[in-house]
C-alpha atoms as a PDB file:
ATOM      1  CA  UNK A   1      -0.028  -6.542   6.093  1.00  0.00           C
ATOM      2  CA  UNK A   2      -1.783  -7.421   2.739  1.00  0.00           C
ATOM      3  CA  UNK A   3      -3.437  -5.734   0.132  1.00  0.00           C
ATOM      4  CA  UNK A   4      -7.164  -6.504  -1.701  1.00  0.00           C
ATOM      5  CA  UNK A   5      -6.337  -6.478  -4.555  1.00  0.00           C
ATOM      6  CA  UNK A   6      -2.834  -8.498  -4.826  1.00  0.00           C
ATOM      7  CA  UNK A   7      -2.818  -7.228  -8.251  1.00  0.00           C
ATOM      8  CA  UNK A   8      -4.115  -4.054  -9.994  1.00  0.00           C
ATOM      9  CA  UNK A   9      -3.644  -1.451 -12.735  1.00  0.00           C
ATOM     10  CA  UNK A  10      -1.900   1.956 -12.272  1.00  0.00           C
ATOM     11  CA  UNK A  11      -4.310   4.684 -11.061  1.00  0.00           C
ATOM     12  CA  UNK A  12      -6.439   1.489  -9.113  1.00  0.00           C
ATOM     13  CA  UNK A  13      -7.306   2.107  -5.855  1.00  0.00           C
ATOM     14  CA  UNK A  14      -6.506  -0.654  -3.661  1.00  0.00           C
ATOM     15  CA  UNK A  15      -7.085  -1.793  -0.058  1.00  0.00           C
ATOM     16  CA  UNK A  16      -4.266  -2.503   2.635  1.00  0.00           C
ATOM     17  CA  UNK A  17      -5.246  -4.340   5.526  1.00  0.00           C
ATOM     18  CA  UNK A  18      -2.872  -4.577   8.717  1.00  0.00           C
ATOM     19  CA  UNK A  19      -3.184  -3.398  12.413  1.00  0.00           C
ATOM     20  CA  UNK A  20      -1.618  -0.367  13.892  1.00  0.00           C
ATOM     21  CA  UNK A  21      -1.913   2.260  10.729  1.00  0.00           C
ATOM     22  CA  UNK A  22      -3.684   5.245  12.639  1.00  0.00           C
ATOM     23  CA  UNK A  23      -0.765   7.858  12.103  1.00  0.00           C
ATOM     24  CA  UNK A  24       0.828   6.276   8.612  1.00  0.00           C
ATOM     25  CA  UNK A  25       2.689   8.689   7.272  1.00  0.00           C
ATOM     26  CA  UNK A  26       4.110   7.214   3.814  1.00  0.00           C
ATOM     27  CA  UNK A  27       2.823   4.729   1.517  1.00  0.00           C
ATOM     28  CA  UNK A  28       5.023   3.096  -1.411  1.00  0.00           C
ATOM     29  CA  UNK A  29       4.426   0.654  -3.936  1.00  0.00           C
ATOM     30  CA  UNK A  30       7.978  -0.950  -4.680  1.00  0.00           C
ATOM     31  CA  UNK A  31       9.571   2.560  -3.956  1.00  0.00           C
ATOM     32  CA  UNK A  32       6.801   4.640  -5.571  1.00  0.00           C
ATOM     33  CA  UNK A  33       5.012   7.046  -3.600  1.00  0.00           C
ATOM     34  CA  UNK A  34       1.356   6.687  -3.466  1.00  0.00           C
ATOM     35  CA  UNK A  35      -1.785   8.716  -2.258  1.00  0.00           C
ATOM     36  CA  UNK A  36      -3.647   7.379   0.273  1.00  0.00           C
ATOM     37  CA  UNK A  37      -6.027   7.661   3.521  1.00  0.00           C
ATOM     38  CA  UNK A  38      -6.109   6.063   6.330  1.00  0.00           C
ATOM     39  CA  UNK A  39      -9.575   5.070   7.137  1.00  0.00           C
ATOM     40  CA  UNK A  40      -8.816   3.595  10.271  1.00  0.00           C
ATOM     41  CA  UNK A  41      -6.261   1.094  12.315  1.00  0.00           C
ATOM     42  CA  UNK A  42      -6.458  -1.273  10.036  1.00  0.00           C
ATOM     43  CA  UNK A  43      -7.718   0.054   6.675  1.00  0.00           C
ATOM     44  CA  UNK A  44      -5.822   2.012   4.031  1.00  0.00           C
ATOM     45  CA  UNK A  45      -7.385   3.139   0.571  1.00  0.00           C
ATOM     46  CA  UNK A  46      -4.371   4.326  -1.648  1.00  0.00           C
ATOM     47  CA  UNK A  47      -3.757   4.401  -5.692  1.00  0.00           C
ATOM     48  CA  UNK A  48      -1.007   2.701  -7.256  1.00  0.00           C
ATOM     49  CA  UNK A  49       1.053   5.434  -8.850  1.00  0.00           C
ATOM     50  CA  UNK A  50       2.437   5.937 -11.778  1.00  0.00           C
ATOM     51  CA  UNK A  51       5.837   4.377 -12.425  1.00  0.00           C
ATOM     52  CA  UNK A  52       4.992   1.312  -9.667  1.00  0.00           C
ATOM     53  CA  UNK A  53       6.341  -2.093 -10.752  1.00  0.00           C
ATOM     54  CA  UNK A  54       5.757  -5.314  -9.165  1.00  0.00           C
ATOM     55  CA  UNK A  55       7.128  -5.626  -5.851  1.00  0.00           C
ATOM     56  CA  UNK A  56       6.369  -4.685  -2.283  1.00  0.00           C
ATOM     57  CA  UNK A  57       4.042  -2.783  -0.418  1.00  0.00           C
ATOM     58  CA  UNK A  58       5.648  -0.886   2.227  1.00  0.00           C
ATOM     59  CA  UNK A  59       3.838   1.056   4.754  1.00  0.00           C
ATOM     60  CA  UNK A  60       5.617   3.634   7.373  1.00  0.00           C
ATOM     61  CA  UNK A  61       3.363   3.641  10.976  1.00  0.00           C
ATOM     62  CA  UNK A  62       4.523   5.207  14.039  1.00  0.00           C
ATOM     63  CA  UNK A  63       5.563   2.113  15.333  1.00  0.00           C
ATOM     64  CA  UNK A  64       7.915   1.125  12.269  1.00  0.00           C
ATOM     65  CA  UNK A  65       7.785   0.087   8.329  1.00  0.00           C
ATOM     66  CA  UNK A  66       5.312  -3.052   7.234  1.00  0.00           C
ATOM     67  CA  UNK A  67       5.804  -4.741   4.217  1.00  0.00           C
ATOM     68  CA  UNK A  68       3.171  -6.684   1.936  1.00  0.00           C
ATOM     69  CA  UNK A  69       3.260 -10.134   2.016  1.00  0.00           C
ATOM     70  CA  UNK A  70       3.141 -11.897  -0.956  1.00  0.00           C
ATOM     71  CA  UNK A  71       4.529  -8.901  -3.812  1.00  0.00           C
ATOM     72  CA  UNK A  72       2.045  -6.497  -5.232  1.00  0.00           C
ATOM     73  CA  UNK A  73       1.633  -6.929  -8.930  1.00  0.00           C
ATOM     74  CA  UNK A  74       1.351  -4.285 -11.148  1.00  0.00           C
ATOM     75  CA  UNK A  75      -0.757  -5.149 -14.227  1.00  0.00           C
ATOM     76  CA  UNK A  76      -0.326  -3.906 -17.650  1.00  0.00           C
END
């Protein structure tokens, strides 16, 4: 799973590409919660929150937890 941008601001929306997301229930940017909608199987729109720091991108499907490979960065 990645994300487009690898890099963003608080309060950016950013894409997350992977397969299998119909039915993602949580999204997290290094522990944050985020809001975000699934816009299909393999698309994900969702904001960084505020509080997010640079780390991973974690993603809970029905089938199990992906991670974002490389780290998010959050930008100042």
């Amino acid at each position: 799973m990645k994300t487009v941008p690898f890099a963003a601001k608080i309060g950016a929306r950013v894409i997350i590409l992977g397969n299998g997301l119909t039915g993602t229930t949580s999204v997290t940017f290094n522990g944050v919660p985020a809001d975000f909608t699934v816009e299909s199987d393999t698309y994900i729109k969702a904001t960084v929150p505020a509080g997010a720091t640079t780390g991973t991108v974690s993603v809970v499907t029905p089938s199990g937890t992906l991670n974002s490979n490389p780290l998010f960065q959050v930008l100042k």
